[in-house]
C-alpha atoms as a PDB file:
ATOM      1  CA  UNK A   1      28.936   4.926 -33.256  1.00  0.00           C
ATOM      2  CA  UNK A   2      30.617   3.035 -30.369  1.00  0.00           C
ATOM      3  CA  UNK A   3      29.420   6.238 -27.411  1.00  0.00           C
ATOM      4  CA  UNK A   4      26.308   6.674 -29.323  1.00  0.00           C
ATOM      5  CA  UNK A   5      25.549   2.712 -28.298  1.00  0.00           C
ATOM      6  CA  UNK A   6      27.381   3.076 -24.884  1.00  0.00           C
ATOM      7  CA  UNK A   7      25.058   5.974 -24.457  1.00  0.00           C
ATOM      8  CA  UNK A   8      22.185   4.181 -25.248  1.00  0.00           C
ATOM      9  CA  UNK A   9      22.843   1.240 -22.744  1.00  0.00           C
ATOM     10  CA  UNK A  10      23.345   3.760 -19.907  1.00  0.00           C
ATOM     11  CA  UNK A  11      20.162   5.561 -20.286  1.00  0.00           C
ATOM     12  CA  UNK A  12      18.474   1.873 -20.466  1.00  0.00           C
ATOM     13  CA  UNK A  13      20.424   0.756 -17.348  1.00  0.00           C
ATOM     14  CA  UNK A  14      19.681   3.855 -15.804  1.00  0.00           C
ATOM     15  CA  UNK A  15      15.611   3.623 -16.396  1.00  0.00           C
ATOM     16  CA  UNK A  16      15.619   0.223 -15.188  1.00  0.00           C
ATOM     17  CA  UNK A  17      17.176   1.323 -11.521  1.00  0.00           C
ATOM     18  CA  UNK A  18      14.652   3.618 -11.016  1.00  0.00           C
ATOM     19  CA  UNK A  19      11.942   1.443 -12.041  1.00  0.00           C
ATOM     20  CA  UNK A  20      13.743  -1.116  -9.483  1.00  0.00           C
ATOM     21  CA  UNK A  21      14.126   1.621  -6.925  1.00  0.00           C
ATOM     22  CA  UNK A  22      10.302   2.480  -7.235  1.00  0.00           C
ATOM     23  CA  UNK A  23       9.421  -1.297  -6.899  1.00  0.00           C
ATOM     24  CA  UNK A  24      12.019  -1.423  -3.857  1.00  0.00           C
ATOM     25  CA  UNK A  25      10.596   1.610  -1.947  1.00  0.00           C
ATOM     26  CA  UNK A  26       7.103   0.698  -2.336  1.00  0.00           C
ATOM     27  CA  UNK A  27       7.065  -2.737  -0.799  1.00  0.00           C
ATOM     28  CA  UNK A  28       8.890  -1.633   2.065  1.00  0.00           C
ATOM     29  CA  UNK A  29       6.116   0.589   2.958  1.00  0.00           C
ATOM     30  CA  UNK A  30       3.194  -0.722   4.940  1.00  0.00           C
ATOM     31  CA  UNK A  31       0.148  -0.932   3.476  1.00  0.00           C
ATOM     32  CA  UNK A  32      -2.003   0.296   6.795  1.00  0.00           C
ATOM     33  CA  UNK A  33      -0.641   3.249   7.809  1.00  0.00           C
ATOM     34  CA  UNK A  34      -3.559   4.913   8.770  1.00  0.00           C
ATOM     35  CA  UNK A  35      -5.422   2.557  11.016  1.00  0.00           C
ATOM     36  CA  UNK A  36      -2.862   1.670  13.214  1.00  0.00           C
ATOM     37  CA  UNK A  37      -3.264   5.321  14.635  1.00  0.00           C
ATOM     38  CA  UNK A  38      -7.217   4.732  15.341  1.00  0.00           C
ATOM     39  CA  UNK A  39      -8.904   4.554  17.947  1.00  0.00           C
ATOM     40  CA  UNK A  40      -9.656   1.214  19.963  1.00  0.00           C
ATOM     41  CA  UNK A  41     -13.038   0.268  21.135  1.00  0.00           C
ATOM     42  CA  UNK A  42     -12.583  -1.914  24.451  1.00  0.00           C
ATOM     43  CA  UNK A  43     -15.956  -2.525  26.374  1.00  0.00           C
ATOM     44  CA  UNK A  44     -15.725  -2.737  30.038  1.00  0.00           C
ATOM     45  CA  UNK A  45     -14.474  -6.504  31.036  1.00  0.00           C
ATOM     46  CA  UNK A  46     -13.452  -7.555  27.842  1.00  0.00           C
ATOM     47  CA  UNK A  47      -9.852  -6.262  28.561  1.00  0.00           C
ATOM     48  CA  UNK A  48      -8.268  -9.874  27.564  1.00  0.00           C
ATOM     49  CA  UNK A  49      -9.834  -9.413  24.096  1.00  0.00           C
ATOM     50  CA  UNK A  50      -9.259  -5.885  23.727  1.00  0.00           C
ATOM     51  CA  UNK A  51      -7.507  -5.126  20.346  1.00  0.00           C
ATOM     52  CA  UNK A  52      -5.478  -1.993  19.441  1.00  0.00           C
END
């Protein structure tokens, strides 16, 4: 009775580290991957304002 409820608490405990893990690894990841990588468009003279 006593491992069947420890056993039970460890499989909880365990589901709610990966669901923390999961939350963890997501918000360290940034959410504009993809356009930091494009291309700039800087017009000739506007060099000050120029964004990349």
């Amino acid at each position: 009775m006593l491992a069947r409820r420890f056993t039970i608490v460890c499989l909880l405990v365990t589901l709610f580290g990966m669901g923390f893990a999961i939350l963890v690894a997501e918000a360290g990841r940034s959410k504009n991957q993809y356009q930091t990588a494009g291309a700039t468009s800087c017009f000739v003279g506007q060099k000050i304002f120029c964004r990349r």
